[in-house]
Structures are given as structure tokens and as C-alpha cells.
Protein backbone atom coordinates (compact mmCIF):
# COMPACT_ATOMS: atom_id res chain seq x y z
CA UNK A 1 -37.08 101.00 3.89
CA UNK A 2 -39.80 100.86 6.48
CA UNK A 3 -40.99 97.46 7.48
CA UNK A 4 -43.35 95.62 5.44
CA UNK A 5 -46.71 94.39 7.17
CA UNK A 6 -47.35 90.76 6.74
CA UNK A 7 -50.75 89.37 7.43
CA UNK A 8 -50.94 86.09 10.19
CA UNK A 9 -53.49 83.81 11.14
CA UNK A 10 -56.06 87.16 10.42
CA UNK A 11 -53.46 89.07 12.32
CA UNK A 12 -50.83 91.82 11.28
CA UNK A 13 -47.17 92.37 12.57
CA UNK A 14 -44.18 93.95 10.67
CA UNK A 15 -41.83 91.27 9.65
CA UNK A 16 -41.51 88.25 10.73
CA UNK A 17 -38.85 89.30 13.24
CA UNK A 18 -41.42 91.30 15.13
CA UNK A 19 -44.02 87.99 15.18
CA UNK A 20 -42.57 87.46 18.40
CA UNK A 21 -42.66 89.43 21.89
CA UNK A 22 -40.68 92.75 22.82
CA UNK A 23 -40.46 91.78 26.32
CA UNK A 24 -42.76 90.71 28.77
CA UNK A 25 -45.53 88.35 26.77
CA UNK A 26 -46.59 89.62 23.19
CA UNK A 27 -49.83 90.02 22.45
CA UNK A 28 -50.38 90.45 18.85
CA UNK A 29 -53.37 92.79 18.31
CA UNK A 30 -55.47 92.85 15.34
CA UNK A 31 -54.69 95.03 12.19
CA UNK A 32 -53.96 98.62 12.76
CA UNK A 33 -53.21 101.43 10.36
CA UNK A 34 -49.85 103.91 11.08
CA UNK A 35 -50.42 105.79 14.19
CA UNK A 36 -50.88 109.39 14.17
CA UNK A 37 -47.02 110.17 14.49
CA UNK A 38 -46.25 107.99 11.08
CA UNK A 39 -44.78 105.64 13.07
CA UNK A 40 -44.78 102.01 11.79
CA UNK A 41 -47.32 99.46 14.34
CA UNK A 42 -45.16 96.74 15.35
CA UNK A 43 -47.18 94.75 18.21
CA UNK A 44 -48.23 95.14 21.97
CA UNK A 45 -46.55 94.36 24.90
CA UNK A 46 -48.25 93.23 28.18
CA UNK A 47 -47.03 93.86 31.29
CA UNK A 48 -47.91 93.91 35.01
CA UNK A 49 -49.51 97.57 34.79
CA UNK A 50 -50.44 97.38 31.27
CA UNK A 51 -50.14 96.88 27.24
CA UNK A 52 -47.63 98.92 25.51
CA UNK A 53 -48.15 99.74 22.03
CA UNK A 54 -45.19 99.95 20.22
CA UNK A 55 -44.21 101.89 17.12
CA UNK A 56 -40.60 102.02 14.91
CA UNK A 57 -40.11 104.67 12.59
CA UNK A 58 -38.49 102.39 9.94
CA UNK A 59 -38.20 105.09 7.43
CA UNK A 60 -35.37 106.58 9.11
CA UNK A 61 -31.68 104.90 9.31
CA UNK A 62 -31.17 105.54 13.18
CA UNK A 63 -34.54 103.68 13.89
CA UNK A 64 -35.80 104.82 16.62
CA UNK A 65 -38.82 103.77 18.88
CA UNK A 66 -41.75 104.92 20.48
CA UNK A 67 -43.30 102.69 23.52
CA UNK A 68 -47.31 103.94 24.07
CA UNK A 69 -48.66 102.72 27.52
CA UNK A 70 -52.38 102.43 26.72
CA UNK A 71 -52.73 103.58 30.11
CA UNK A 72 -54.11 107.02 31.74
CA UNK A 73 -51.88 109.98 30.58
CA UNK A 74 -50.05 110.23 34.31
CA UNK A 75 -47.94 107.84 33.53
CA UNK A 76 -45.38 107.15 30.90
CA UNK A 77 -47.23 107.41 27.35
CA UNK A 78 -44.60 107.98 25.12
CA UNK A 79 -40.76 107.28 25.48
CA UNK A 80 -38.61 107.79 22.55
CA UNK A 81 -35.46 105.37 22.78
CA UNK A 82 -32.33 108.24 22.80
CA UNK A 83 -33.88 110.24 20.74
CA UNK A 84 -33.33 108.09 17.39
CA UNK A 85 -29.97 106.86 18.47
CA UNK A 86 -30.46 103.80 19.44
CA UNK A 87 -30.04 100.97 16.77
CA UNK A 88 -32.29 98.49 16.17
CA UNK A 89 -29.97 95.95 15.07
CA UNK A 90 -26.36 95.77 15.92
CA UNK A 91 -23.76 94.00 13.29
CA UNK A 92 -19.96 93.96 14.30
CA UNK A 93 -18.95 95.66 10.87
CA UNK A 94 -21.89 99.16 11.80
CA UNK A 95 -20.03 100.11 14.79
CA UNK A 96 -17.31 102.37 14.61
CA UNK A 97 -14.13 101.46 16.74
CA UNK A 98 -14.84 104.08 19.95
CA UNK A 99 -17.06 104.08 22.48
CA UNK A 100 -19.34 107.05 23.46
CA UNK A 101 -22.70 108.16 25.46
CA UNK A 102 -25.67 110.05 25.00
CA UNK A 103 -28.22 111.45 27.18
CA UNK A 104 -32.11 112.79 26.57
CA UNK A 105 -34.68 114.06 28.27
CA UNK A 106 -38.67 113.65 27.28
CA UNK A 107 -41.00 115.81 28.58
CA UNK A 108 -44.63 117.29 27.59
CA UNK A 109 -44.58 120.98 27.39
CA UNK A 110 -47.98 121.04 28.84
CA UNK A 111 -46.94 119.14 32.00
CA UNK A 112 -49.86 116.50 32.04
CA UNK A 113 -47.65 113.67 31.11
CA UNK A 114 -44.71 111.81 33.43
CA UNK A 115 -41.50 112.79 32.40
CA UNK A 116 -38.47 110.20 31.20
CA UNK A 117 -35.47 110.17 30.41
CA UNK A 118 -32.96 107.96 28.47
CA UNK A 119 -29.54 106.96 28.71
CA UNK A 120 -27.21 104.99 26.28
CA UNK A 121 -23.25 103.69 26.85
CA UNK A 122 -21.65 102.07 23.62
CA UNK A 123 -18.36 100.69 24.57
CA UNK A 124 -15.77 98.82 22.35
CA UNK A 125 -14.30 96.04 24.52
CA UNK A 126 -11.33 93.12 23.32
CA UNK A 127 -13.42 93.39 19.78
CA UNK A 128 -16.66 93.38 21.56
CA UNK A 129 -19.35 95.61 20.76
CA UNK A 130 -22.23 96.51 23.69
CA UNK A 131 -24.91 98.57 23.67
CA UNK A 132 -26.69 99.80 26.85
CA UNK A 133 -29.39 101.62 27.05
CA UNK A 134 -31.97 102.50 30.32
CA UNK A 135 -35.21 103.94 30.10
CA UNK A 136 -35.95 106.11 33.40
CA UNK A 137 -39.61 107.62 34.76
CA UNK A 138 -40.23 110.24 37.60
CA UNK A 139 -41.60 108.12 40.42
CA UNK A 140 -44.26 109.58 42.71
CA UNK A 141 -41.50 110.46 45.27
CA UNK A 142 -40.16 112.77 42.33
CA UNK A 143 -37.40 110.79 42.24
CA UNK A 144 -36.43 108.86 38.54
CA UNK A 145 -36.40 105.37 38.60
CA UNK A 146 -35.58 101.88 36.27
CA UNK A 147 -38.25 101.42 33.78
CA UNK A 148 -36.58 99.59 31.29
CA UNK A 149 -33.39 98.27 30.72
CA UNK A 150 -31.51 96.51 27.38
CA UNK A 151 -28.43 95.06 26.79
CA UNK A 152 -27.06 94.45 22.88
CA UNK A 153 -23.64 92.33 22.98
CA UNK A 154 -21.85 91.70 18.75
CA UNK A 155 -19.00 89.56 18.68
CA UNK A 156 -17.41 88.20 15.72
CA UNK A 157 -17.05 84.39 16.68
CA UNK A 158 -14.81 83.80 13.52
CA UNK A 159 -13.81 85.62 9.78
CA UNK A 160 -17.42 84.13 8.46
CA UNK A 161 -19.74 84.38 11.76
CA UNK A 162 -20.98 87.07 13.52
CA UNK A 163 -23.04 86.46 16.67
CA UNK A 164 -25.55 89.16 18.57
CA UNK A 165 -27.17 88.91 21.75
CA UNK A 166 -29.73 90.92 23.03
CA UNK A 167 -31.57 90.80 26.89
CA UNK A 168 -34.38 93.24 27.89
CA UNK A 169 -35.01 93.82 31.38
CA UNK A 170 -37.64 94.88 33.65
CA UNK A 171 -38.34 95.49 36.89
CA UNK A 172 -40.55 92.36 39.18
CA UNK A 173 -43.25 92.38 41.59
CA UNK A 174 -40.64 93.56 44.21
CA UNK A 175 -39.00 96.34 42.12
CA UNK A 176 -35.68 94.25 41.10
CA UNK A 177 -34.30 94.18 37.73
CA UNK A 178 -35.87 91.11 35.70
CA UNK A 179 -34.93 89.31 32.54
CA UNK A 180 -37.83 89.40 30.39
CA UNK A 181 -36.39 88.53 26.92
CA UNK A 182 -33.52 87.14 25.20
CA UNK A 183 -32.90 87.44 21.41
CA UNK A 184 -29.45 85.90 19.39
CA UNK A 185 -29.34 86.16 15.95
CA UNK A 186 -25.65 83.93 14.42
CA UNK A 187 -25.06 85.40 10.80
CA UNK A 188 -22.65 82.83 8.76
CA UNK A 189 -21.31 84.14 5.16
CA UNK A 190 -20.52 80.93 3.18
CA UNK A 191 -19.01 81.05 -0.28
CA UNK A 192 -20.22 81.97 -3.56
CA UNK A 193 -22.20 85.30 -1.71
CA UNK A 194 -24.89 82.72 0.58
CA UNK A 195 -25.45 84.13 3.62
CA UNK A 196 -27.35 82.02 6.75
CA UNK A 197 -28.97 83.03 9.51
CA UNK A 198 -30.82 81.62 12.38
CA UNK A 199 -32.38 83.71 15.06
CA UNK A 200 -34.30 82.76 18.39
CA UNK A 201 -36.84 84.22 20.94
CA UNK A 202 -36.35 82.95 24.45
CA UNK A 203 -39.19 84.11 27.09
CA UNK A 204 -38.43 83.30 30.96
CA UNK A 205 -40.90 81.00 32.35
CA UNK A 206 -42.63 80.85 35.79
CA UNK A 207 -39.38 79.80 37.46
CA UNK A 208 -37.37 82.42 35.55
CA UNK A 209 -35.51 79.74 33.13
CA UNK A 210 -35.71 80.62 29.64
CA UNK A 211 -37.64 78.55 26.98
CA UNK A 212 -37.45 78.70 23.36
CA UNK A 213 -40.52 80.49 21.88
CA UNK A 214 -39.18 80.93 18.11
CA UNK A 215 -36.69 80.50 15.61
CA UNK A 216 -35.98 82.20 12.13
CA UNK A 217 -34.10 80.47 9.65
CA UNK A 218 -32.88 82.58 6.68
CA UNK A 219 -30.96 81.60 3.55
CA UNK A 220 -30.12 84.20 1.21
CA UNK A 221 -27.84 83.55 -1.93
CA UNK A 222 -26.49 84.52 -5.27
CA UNK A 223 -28.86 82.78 -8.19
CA UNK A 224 -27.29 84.98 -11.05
CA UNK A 225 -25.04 88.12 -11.21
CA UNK A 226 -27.52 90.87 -10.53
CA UNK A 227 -30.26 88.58 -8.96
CA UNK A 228 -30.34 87.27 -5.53
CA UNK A 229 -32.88 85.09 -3.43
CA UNK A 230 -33.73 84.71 0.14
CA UNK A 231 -36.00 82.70 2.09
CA UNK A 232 -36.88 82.49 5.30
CA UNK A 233 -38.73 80.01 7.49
CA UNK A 234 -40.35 81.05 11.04
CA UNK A 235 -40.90 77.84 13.55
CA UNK A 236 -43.27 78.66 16.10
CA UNK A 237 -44.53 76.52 18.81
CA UNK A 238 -46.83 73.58 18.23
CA UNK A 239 -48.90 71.00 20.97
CA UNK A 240 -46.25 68.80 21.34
CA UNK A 241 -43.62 71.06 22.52
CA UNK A 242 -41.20 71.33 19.61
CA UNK A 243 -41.53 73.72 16.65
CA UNK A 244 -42.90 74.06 13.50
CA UNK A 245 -42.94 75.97 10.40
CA UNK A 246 -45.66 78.65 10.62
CA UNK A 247 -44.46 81.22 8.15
CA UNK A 248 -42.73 81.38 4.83
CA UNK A 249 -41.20 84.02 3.51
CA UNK A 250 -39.58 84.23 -0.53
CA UNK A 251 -37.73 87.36 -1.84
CA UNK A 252 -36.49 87.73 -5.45
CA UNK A 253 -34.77 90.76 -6.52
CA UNK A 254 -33.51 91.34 -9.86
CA UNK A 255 -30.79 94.33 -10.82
CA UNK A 256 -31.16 95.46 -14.56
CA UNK A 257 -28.58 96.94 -16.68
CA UNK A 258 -29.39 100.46 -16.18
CA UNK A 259 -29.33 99.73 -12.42
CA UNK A 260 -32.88 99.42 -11.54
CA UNK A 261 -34.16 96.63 -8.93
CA UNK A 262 -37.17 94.35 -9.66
CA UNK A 263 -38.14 92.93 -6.15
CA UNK A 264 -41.02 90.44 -5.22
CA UNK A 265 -41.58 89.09 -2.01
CA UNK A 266 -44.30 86.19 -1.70
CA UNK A 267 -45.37 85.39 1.87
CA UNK A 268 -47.02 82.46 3.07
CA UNK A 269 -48.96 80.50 6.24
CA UNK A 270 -49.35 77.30 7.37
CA UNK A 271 -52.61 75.57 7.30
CA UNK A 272 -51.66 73.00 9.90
CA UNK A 273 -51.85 70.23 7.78
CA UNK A 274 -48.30 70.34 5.85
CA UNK A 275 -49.68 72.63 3.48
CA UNK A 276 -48.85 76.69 2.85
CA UNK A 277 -51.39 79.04 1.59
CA UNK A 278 -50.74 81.96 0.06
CA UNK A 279 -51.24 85.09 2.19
CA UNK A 280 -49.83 88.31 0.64
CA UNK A 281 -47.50 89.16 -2.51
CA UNK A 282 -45.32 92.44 -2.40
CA UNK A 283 -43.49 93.57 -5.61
CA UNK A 284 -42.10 97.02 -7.46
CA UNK A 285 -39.43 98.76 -9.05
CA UNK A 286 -36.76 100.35 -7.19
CA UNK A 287 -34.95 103.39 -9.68
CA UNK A 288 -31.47 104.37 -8.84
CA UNK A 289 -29.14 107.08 -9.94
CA UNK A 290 -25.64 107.27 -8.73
CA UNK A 291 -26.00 104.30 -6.59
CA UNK A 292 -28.87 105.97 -4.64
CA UNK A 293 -32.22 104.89 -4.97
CA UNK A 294 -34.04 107.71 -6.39
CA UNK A 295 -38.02 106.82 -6.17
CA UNK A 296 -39.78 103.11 -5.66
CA UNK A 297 -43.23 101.73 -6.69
CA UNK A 298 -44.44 99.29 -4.45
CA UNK A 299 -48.08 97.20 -4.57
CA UNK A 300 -49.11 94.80 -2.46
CA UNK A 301 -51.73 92.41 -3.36
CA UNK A 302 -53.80 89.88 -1.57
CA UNK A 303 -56.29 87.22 -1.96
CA UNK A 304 -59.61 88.52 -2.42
CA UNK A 305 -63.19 86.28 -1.25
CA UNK A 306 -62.51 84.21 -4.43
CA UNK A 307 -58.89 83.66 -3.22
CA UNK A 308 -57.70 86.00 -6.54
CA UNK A 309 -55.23 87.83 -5.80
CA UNK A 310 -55.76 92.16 -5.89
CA UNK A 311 -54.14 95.31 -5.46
CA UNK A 312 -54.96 96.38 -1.70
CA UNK A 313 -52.38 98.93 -1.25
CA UNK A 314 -49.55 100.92 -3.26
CA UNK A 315 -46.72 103.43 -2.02
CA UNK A 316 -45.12 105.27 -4.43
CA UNK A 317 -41.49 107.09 -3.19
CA UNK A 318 -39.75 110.17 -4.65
CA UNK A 319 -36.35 111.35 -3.68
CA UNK A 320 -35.03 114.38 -5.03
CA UNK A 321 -32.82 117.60 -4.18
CA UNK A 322 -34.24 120.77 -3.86
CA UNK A 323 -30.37 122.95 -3.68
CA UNK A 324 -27.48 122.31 -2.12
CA UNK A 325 -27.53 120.64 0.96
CA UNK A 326 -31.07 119.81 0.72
CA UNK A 327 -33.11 117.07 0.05
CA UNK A 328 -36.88 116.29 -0.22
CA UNK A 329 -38.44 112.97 0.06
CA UNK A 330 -42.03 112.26 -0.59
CA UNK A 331 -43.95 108.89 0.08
CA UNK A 332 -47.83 108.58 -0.70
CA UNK A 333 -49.53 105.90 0.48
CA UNK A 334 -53.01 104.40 -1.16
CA UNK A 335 -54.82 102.17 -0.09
CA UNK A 336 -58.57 100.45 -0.78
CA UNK A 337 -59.08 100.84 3.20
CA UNK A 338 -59.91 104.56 3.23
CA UNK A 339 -61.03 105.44 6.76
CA UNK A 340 -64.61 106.75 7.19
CA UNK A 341 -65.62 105.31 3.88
CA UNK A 342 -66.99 101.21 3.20
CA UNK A 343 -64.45 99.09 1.16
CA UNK A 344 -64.19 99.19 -2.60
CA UNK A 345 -62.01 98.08 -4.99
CA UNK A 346 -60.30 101.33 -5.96
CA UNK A 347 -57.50 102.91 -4.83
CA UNK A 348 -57.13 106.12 -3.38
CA UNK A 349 -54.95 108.19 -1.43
CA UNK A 350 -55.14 107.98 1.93
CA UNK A 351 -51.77 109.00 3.80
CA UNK A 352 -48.53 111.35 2.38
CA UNK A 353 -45.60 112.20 4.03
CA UNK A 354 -43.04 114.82 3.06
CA UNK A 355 -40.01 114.71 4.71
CA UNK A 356 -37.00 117.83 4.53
CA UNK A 357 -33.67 117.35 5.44
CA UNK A 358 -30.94 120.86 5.20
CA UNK A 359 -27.33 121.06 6.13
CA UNK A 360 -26.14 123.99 7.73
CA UNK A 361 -22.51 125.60 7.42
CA UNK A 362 -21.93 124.79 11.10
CA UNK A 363 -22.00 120.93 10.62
CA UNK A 364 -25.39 120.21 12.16
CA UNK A 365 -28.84 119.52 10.51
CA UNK A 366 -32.26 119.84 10.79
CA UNK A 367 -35.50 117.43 9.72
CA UNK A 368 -38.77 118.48 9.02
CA UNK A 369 -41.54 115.57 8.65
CA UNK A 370 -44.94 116.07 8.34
CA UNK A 371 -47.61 113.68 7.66
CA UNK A 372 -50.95 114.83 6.09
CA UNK A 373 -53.83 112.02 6.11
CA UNK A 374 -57.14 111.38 5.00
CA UNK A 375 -60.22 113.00 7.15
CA UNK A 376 -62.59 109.86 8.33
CA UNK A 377 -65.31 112.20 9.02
CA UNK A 378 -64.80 113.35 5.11
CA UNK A 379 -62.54 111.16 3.14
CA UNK A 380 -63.92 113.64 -0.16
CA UNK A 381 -62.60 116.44 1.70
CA UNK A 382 -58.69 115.47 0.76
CA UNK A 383 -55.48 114.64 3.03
CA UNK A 384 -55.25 117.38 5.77
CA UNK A 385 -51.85 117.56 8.71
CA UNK A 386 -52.06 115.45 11.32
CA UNK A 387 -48.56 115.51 12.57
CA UNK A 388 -45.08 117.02 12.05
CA UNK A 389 -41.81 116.20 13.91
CA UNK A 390 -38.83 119.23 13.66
CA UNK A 391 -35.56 117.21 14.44
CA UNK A 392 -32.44 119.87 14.97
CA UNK A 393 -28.78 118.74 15.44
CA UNK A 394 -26.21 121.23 16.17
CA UNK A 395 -22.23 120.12 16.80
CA UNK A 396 -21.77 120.90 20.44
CA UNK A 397 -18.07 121.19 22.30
CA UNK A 398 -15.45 118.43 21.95
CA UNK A 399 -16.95 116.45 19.49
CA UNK A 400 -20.43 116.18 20.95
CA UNK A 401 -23.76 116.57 19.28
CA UNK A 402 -26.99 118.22 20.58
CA UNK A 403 -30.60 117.04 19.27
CA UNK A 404 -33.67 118.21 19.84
CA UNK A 405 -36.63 116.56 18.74
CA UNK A 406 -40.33 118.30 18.79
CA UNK A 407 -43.15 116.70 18.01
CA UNK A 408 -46.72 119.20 16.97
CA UNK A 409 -50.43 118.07 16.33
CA UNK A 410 -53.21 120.08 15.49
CA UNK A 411 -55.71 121.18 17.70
CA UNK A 412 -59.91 121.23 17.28
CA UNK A 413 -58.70 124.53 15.28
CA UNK A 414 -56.27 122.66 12.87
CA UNK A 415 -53.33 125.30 14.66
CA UNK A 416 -50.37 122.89 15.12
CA UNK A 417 -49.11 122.97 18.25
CA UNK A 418 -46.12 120.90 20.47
CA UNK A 419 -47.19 118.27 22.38
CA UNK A 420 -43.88 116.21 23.00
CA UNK A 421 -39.91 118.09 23.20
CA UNK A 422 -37.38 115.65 23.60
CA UNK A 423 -33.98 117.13 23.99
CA UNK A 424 -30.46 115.34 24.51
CA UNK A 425 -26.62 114.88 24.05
CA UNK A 426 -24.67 112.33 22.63
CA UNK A 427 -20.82 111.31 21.59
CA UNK A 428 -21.93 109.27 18.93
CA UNK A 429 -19.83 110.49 16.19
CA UNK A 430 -22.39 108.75 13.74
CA UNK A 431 -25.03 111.58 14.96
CA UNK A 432 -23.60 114.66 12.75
CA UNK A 433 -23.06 113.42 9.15
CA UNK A 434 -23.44 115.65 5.85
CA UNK A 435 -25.24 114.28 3.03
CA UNK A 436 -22.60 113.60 0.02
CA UNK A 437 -25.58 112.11 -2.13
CA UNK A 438 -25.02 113.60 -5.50
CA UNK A 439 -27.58 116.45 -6.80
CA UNK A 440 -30.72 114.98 -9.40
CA UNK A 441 -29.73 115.01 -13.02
CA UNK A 442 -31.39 117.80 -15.02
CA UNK A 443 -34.76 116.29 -16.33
């Protein structure tokens, strides 16, 4: 499920987990539509030689990132974080008992941007889970060198608690590796199915000591069998140095006899005063079959100039199987934003993407995404390709896995042609799996 956009202080991020900095100092930009690649907006880094856009594509279970410099194209404009292999999040029960490595290179075929290149270790240590992974660009000497660095440590502090740390590194004024963030998120399962967890943002100040810049507070539990709750409170900063409650965050769900899921999530800001205001509701119907969740309806609705709340957006989502060993999913997006076109109060489509997946006999498997979207010099004229991504994995020698990853746009012509190859190796024996989801019902 990608990441759902929540509205702040006339700002947008994507959860409330992304409110806060990457590294370096966040700066939270105003609100911004999917970029051209799909790829969910998540908020802007700034750092000594410039802002970084950055991007997750939360549709996909690997996760993967894309960091944009907003810089001139000679330097780094796109890295993709191991190709899709890195995990977001890291939970002591998601990793497998074995360490491995993978490798990838990023390059643009037309040779007018700076090459990188990626590296990841995951080692299994005493119970201890850590992730490494190092983003490298070609210097001007030719020579790669430290871009970025992270660090993800899980340890399981006791049968109920489950502890991650995670440090991001960059390089100072004098080219030496440089804390630049620290995240910990302490996950505590308490009887009857609650589940609490606090996270916190710690940025290094001028002397390099780290100071709390957020916390998360999140209390999910059990209300009735089929129906859970969570909630979750975000303390931000205030004038007297402490923190306070900025955002508020309420999700319902509701599981129905014939396995459907009701979900609402309610969302809302501080005023200042003591008092919350309603920013922005999100509910829908999730349908499963099998235990898989075959399509979802989602609207979101938000206050309008007479503080009524109305549909803004809706994304409807359709998974189905078109033979064996393939699948098809298809999200369409609408929206009353349509670009190139004043606001009204209908809804229309403005973005759908189609997304293939096929299993070959050898083990591997290949991904086809494309993303068609509305035309803002003709929104009348209908939904027209403006990306696709071909993502091939084939089984390589002793248990290894090779990926290649090619990104095409069109041209002034509409051909579609490559403009980012990202190709790489990896041990993780997560990479290679065949899809055992059941085949649609007849209808």
C-alpha cells in the first residue's frame, strides 16, 4: 500500500513518519503531485551543495528509493537505493537467518549524467540484524567516492520488544564521514493483541551532539474480533524547548464476514491552542479472495471553504491474473486537481498505472510498469505514457540473483526511449520468489 499523503500546516508529506528530515535538515516543500517516474513525493533534503528531492515507490514490497539532486544534470540526479533491495523498515521477525550482499551500478545510457553505484552488506550477528548500505559517485578525478552512507541495527531486547536503530551519514566540509541523522523506533506487543510504539528523530546540532527533533507515539489494539484501532500522536518541537502534540492520527478498520476490510483513517492538526482541527479523512473497502486483497476503493475527503468536508481524490485498485504465472495490477487515480485545467468539483481521471509481473521456467521474473497521465496542455485529450520501468531478474550462479532495472520516457515524438539502466547482483535470497497467489475465481 503506497503511503498516504497527509496535509500539515498547508503543507504535504507522506505519513507522519516522513514529517521529519531524511538527513541533513528537512525542508518540507509545498504540495506536489507523483513525479514523472510514479514515484511517491516524500520531502526535500538540504544539504551543503543542494536540496534533494526524494521519492519511495511504496507500491512495491522491496521499497525502494530514488534521491533527485535539484541540481545541474553533471552531478548525481538520480540514485536508486540497490536497485529495490534495500528495505525501508527493518523488523527482527523480516529478516531471514543469513547474511548476504548485493551490488548495482546506475548509469545514463546517454552519458550526460554522473554515474553511481550502490552497495549493501546484511549480516546476522549474536541475533543481531544490520543493514549497510553506501551510496558511491564518480568524482572529478574519475575515481568513486562516499556519498552517502546508512546503517540499520534490529535487536530483539526481550520476547515482547523489538528495538531498531537507524544512522545516516554524510560526508563534512572536510570530506569525513558525518552523522547526520539518527532514527529508533522500540515496538512493545502487550497482551490482548495491543501493540506500542514510540519512535524518535534526533538531528546533530552545531557541536555535533544530537537533539531530539520528534517523537511518534502509536497505540494500536484489538476493540472487537475483526476490528482493530490505532492512534498515533506526533510531538514536534514547541518555543519552550520540549514537545508537543502537532498531529493526530485515528485508524479504524473493520473485517466483515465474507472477509472484506472497512478502513477509515481521520487525521488531524493542532491549532496551538489545545485544540485539533480536522484536516483530512481517508476511508474504502478493501475486497479479498483467498487471503489476498483483490481490488480497493479508496476516497479521500477534505474540508472545503465552508469547512464541509468533500471528495478531493479517489484510487480505485484491481488485481487480477491474466494465466499462469502472471498477474496484472491496475490503479487509477482521480482527482479534482487535473493539471492544465482550473479546480472544480468533479472528479476525473488524471493518472493510471498498469503494472505486469510473469514468472519464467528458469526461476527469475520480470516487471513491466507503465504510468500513463493526464496531458496539462490538453487535459480533454485523455491519459497518454509518460513513463515505464522494465525490471528483469534472472537466478545467477550459486544462489545469486541478477536485476536489471531500465527506466524509458518519451521523447518530443512520444517514442519511448531509456534514459536510466541500473544493473546489479545480490545474495539476497528474498530477491527471486515465485508468486503462489492463487488464480481469480471464474466471474
Amino acid at each position: 500500500m503506497a503511503p498516504s499523503r497527509e496535509s500539515w500546516q498547508g503543507l504535504s508529506y507522506h505519513s507522519v513518519s516522513e514529517l521529519e528530515c531524511f538527513s541533513f535538515h528537512c525542508h518540507i516543500r509545498g504540495h506536489k503531485e507523483p513525479n514523472r517516474t510514479g514515484q511517491e513525493w516524500e520531502g526535500v533534503l538540504g544539504g551543503p551543495e543542494g536540496n534533494i528531492e526524494v521519492y519511495s515507490d511504496g507500491g512495491r514490497k522491496s521499497g525502494f528509493m530514488i534521491f533527485r539532486r535539484l541540481l545541474k544534470s553533471s552531478v548525481l540526479p538520480s540514485v536508486t537505493v540497490l536497485l529495490g533491495f534495500a528495505q525501508l523498515c527493518l523488523s527482527q521477525n523480516a529478516s531471514s537467518n543469513q547474511s548476504w550482499t548485493a551490488r548495482s551500478q546506475q548509469e545514463d545510457p546517454s552519458g550526460g549524467m554522473n554515474p553511481t553505484r550502490t552497495s549493501e552488506i546484511h549480516t546476522v550477528v549474536d541475533g543481531r540484524v544490520i543493514d549497510k548500505t553506501l551510496v558511491e559517485t564518480l568524482g572529478p578525478d574519475g575515481q568513486y567516492v562516499l556519498y552517502s552512507e546508512t546503517e540499520k541495527e534490529s535487536v530483539r531486547v526481550n520476547d515482547t520488544t523489538v528495538r531498531n536503530i537507524e544512522r545516516s551519514f554524510g560526508l563534512g566540509p572536510d570530506g569525513e564521514r558525518t552523522l547526520t541523522q539518527e532514527r529508533q523506533t522500540e515496538s512493545r506487543s502487550l497482551p490482548g493483541g495491543e501493540e506500542r510504539v514510540v519512535r524518535t528523530i534526533s538531528n546533530p546540532d552545531a557541536n555535533g551532539a544530537l537533539q531530539l527533533v520528534q517523537r511518534e507515539l502509536e497505540d494500536s489494539k484489538q476493540l472487537s474480533p475483526g476490528a482493530r484501532e490505532k492512534t498515533t500522536t506526533v510531538l514536534t518541537p514547541d518555543l519552550n524547548g520540549g514537545l508537543t502534540p502537532a498531529v493526530q492520527i485515528v485508524e479504524r478498520e473493520v473485517q466483515s464476514g465474507d472477509g472484506n476490510i472497512d478502513f477509515k483513517k481521520t487525521t488531524e492538526l493542532s491549532d496551538g491552542t489545545g485544540h485539533w482541527q480536522l484536516s483530512e479523512v481517508r476511508e474504502g473497502t478493501s475486497k479479498q479472495e483467498n487471503g489476498q486483497i483483490r481490488s480497493k476503493d479508496e476516497r479521500v475527503l477534505r474540508p472545503d471553504s465552508n469547512g464541509n468536508l468533500a471528495v478531493v481524490e479517489r484510487t480505485v485498485s484491481k488485481q487480477g491474473d491474466a494465466g499462469p504465472g502472471e498477474k496484472r495490477d491496475t490503479i487509477d487515480k482521480y482527482s479534482t486537481n487535473v493539471p492544465g485545467q482550473a479546480g472544480n468539483d468533479s472528479l476525473q481521471l488524471v493518472q493510471r498505472e498498469i503494472t505486469v509481473q510473469q514468472n519464467s521456467a528458469a526461476g527469475g521474473h520480470s516487471t513491466t510498469r507503465q504510468i500513463e497521465q493526464a496531458n496539462p496542455g490538453d487535459p480533454s485529450d485523455g491519459l497518454r505514457v509518460t513513463e515505464e520501468t522494465i525490471n528483469i531478474v534472472k537466478p545467477g550462479a550459486s544462489g545469486a540473483a541478477e536485476e536489471k532495472r531500465t527506466i524509458l520516457t518519451p521523447d518530443s515524438d512520444g517514442r519511448l526511449g531509456e534514459v536510466w539502466v541500473d544493473v546489479g547482483k545480490t545474495s539476497n535470497p528474498s530477491v527471486i520468489q515465485v508468486d503462489t497467489r492463487p488464480p481469480a475465481k471464474p466471474q
